[in-house]
Protein backbone atom coordinates (compact mmCIF):
# COMPACT_ATOMS: atom_id res chain seq x y z
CA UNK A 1 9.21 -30.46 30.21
CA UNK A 2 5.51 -30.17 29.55
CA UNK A 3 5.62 -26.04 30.31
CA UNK A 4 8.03 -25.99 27.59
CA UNK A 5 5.49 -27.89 25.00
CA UNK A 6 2.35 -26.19 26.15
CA UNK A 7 4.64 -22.83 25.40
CA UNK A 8 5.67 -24.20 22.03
CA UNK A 9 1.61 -24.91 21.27
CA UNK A 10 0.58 -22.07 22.34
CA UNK A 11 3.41 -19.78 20.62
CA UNK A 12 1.59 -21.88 17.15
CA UNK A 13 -1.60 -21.55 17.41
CA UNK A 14 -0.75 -17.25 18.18
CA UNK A 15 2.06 -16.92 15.52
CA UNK A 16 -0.13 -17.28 12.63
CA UNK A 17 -2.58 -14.94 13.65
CA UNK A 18 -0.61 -12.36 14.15
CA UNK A 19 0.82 -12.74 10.99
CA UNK A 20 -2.96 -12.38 9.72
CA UNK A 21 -3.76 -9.58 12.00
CA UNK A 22 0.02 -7.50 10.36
CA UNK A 23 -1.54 -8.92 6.57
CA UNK A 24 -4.58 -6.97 6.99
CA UNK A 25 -3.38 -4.07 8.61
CA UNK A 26 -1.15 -3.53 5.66
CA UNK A 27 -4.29 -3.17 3.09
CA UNK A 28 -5.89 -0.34 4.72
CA UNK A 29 -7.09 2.62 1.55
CA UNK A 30 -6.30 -0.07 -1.69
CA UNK A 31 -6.96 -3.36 -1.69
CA UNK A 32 -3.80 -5.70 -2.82
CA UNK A 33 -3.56 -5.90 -6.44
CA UNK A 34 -5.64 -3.30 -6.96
CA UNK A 35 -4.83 0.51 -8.84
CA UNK A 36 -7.37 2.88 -7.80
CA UNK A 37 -7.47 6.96 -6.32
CA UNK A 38 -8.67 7.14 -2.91
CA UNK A 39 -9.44 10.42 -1.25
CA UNK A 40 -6.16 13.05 -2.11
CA UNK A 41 -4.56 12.98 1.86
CA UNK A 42 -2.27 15.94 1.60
CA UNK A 43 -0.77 18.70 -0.30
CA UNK A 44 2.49 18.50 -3.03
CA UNK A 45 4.18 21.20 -4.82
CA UNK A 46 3.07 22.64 -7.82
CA UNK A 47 6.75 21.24 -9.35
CA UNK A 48 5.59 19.65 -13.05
CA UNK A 49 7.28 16.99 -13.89
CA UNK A 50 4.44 14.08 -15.05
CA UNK A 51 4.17 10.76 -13.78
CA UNK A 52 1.73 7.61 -15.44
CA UNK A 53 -0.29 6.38 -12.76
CA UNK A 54 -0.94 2.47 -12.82
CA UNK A 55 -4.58 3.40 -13.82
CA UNK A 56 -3.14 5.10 -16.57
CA UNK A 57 -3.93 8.77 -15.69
CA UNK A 58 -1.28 11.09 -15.71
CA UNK A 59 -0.42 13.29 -12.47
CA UNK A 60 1.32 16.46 -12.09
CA UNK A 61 4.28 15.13 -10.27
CA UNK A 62 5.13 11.66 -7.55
CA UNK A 63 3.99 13.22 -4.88
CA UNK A 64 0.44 13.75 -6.46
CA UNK A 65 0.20 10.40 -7.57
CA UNK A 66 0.87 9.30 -4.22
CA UNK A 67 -1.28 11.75 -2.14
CA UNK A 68 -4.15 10.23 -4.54
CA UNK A 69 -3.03 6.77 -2.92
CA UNK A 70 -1.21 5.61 -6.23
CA UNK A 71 2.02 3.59 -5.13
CA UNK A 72 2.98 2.64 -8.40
CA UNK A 73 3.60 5.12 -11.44
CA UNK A 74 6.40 5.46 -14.22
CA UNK A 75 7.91 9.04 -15.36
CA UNK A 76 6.45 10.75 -18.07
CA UNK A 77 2.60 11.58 -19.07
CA UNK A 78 0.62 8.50 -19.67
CA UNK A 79 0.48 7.94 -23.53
CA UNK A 80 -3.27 6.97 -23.92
């Protein structure tokens, strides 16, 4: 019986920072919360068909947005 509740401790105290460790390893490039171009990290067609970025620029096509690290973007040229 007490292998089973130092297992159960232990398994608490290590759950939660795992959790943590998955959290921040989900953030890498943008913060959360936060809209801004990173370094572009690869090559899209040359297909035009505009999309708004969330920092209100306007982008060729999703795949630019995206390659610019912009995850969130509606259709259509950004109407400043």
């Amino acid at each position: 019986m007490k292998k089973q509740a130092f297992l159960k401790t232990i398994f608490a105290l290590i759950l939660p920072l795992g959790i943590i460790a998955f959290a921040a390893s989900c953030t890498t490039g943008q913060k959360i919360g936060t809209c801004q171009e990173t370094k572009r990290s690869k090559s899209c067609p040359q297909e035009t068909k505009p999309v708004c970025g969330c920092n209100n620029k306007t982008y060729n096509n999703a795949c630019e947005a995206e390659a610019y690290g912009i995850k969130k973007y509606t259709g259509g040229a950004c109407k400043n």
